[in-house]
C-alpha atoms as a PDB file:
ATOM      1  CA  UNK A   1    -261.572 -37.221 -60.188  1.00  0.00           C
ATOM      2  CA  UNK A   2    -262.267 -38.889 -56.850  1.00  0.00           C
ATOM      3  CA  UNK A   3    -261.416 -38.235 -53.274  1.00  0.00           C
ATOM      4  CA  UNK A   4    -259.185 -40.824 -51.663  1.00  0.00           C
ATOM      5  CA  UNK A   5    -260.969 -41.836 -48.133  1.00  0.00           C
ATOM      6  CA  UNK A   6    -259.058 -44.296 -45.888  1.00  0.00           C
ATOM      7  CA  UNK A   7    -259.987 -47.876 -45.739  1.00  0.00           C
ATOM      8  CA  UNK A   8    -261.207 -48.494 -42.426  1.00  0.00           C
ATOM      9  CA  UNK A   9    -260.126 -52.261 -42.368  1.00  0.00           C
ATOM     10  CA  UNK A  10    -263.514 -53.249 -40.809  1.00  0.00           C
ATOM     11  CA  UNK A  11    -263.335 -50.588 -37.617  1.00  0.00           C
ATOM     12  CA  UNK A  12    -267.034 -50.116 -38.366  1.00  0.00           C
ATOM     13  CA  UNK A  13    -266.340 -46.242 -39.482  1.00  0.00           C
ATOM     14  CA  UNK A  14    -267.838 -47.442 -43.086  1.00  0.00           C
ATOM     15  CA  UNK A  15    -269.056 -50.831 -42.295  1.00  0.00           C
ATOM     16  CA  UNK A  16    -268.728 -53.123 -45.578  1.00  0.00           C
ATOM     17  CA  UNK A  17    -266.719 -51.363 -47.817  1.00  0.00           C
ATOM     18  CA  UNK A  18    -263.985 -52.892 -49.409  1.00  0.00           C
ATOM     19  CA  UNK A  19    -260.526 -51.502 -50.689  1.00  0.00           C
ATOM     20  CA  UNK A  20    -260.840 -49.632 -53.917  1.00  0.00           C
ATOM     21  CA  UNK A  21    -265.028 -49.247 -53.618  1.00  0.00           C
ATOM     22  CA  UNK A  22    -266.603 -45.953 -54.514  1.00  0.00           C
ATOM     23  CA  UNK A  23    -268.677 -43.988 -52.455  1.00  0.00           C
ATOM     24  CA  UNK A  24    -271.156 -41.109 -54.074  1.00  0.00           C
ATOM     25  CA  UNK A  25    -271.295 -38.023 -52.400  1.00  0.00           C
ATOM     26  CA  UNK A  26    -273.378 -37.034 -49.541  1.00  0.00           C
ATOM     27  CA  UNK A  27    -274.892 -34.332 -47.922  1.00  0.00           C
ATOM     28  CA  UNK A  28    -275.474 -34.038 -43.836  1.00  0.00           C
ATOM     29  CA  UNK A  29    -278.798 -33.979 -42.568  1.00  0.00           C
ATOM     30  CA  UNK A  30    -279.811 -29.961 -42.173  1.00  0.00           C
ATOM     31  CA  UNK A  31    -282.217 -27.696 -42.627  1.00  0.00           C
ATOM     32  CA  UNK A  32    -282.579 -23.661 -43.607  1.00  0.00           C
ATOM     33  CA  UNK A  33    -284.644 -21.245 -41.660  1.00  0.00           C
ATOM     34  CA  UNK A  34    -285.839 -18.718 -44.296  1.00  0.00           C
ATOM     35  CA  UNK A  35    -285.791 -15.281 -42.911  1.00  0.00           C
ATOM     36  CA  UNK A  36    -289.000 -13.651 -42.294  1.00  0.00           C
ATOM     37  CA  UNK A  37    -290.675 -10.892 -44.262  1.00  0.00           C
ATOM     38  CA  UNK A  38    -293.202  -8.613 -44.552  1.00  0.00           C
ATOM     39  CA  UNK A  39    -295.204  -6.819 -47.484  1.00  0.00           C
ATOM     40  CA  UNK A  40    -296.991  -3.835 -47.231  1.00  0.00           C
ATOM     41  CA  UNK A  41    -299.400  -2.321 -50.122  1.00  0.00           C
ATOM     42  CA  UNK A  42    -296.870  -3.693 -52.776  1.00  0.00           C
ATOM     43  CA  UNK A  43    -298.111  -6.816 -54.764  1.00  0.00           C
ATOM     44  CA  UNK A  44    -295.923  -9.959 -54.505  1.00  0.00           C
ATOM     45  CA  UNK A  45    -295.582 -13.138 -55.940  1.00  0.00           C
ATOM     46  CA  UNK A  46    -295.015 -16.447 -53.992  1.00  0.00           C
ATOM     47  CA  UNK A  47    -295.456 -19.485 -55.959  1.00  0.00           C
ATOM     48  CA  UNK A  48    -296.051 -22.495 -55.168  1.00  0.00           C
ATOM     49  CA  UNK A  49    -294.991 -24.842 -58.102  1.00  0.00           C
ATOM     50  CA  UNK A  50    -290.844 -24.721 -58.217  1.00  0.00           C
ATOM     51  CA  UNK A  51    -290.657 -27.168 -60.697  1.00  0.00           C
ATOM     52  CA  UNK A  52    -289.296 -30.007 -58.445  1.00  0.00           C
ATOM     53  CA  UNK A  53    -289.000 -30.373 -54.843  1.00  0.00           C
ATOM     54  CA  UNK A  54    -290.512 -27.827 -52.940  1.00  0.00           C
ATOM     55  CA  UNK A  55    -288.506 -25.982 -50.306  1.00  0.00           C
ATOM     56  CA  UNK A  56    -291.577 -25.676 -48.176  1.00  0.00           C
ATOM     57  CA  UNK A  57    -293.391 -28.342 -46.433  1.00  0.00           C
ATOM     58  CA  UNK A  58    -296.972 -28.550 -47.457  1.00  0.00           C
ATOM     59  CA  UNK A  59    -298.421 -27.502 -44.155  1.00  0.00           C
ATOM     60  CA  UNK A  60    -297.102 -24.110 -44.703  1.00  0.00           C
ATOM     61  CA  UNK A  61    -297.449 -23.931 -48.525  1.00  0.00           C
ATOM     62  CA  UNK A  62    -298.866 -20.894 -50.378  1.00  0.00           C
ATOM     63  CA  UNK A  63    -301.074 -20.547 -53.150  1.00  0.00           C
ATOM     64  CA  UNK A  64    -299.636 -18.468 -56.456  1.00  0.00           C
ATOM     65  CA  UNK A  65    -301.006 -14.305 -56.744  1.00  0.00           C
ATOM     66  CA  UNK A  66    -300.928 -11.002 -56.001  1.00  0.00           C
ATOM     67  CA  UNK A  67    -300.488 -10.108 -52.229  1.00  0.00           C
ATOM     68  CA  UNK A  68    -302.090  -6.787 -50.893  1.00  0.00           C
ATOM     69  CA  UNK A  69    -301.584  -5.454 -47.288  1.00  0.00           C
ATOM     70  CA  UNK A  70    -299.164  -7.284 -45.056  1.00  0.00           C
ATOM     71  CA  UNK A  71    -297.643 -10.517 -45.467  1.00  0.00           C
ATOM     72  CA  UNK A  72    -295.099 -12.232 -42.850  1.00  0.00           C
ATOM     73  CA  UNK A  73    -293.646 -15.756 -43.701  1.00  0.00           C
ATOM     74  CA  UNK A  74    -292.102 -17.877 -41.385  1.00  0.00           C
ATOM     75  CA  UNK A  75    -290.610 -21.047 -43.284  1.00  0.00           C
ATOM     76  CA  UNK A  76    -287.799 -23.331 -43.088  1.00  0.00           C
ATOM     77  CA  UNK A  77    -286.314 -25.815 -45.678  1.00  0.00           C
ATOM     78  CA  UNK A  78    -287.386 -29.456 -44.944  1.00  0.00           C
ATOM     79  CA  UNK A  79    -284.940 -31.524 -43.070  1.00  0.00           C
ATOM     80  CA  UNK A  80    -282.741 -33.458 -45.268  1.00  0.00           C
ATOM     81  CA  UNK A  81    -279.394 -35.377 -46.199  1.00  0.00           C
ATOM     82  CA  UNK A  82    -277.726 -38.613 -44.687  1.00  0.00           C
ATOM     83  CA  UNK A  83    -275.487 -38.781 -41.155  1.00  0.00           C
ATOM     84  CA  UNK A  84    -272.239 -36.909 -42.407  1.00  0.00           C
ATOM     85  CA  UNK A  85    -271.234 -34.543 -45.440  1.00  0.00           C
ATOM     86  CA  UNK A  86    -268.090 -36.193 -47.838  1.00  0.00           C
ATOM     87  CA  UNK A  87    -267.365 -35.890 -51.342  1.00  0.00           C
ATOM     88  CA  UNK A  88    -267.473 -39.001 -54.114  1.00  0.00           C
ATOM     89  CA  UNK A  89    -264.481 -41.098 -52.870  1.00  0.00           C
ATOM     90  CA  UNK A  90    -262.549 -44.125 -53.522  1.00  0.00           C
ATOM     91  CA  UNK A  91    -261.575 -46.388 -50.301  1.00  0.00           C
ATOM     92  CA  UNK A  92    -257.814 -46.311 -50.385  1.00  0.00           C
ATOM     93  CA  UNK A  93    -255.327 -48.324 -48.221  1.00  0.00           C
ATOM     94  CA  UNK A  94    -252.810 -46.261 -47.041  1.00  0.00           C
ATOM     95  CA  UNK A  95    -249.838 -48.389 -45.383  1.00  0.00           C
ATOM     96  CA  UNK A  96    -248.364 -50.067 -48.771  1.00  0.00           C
ATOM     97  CA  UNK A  97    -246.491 -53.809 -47.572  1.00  0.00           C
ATOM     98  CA  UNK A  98    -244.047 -55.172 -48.546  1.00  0.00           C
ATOM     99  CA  UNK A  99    -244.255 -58.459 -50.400  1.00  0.00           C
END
């Protein structure tokens, strides 16, 4: 199913759309501070290979093994998405005329 989204008639709210086009859905530009945390004298794993896009940036990526003594990280998703959040839709006219 799609979400019906109000034509804007050219107002400039969705510049060039067109009654009855479909929009994909999008997701607002955001990021997602990871909490810290520490490890003492246990051994933990933090890989570096997620097999696809990597929640860390590379300037704070970590190589893949054993961790002895204390560890802190102190990451944060990458910034990403478009300029506002909104489900598929279909660009619906709302006031029906009569003919």
């Amino acid at each position: 199913g799609e979400f019906i989204r109000g034509w804007d008639d050219g107002r400039g709210v969705d510049a060039g759309r067109v009654i009855l086009s479909i929009q994909g859905w999008l997701t607002g530009s955001h990021y997602h501070n990871i909490r810290s945390w520490d490890a003492w004298d246990n051994t933990v794993l933090v890989p570096n290979d997620r097999g696809g896009d990597s929640l860390l940036s590379t300037d704070n990526a970590v190589q893949e093994g054993a961790i002895n003594g204390k560890f802190t990280s102190q990451y944060r998703t990458e910034l990403s998405g478009g300029n506002e959040t909104r489900p598929r839709n279909i660009a619906f006219n709302y006031i029906v005329r009569a003919a």
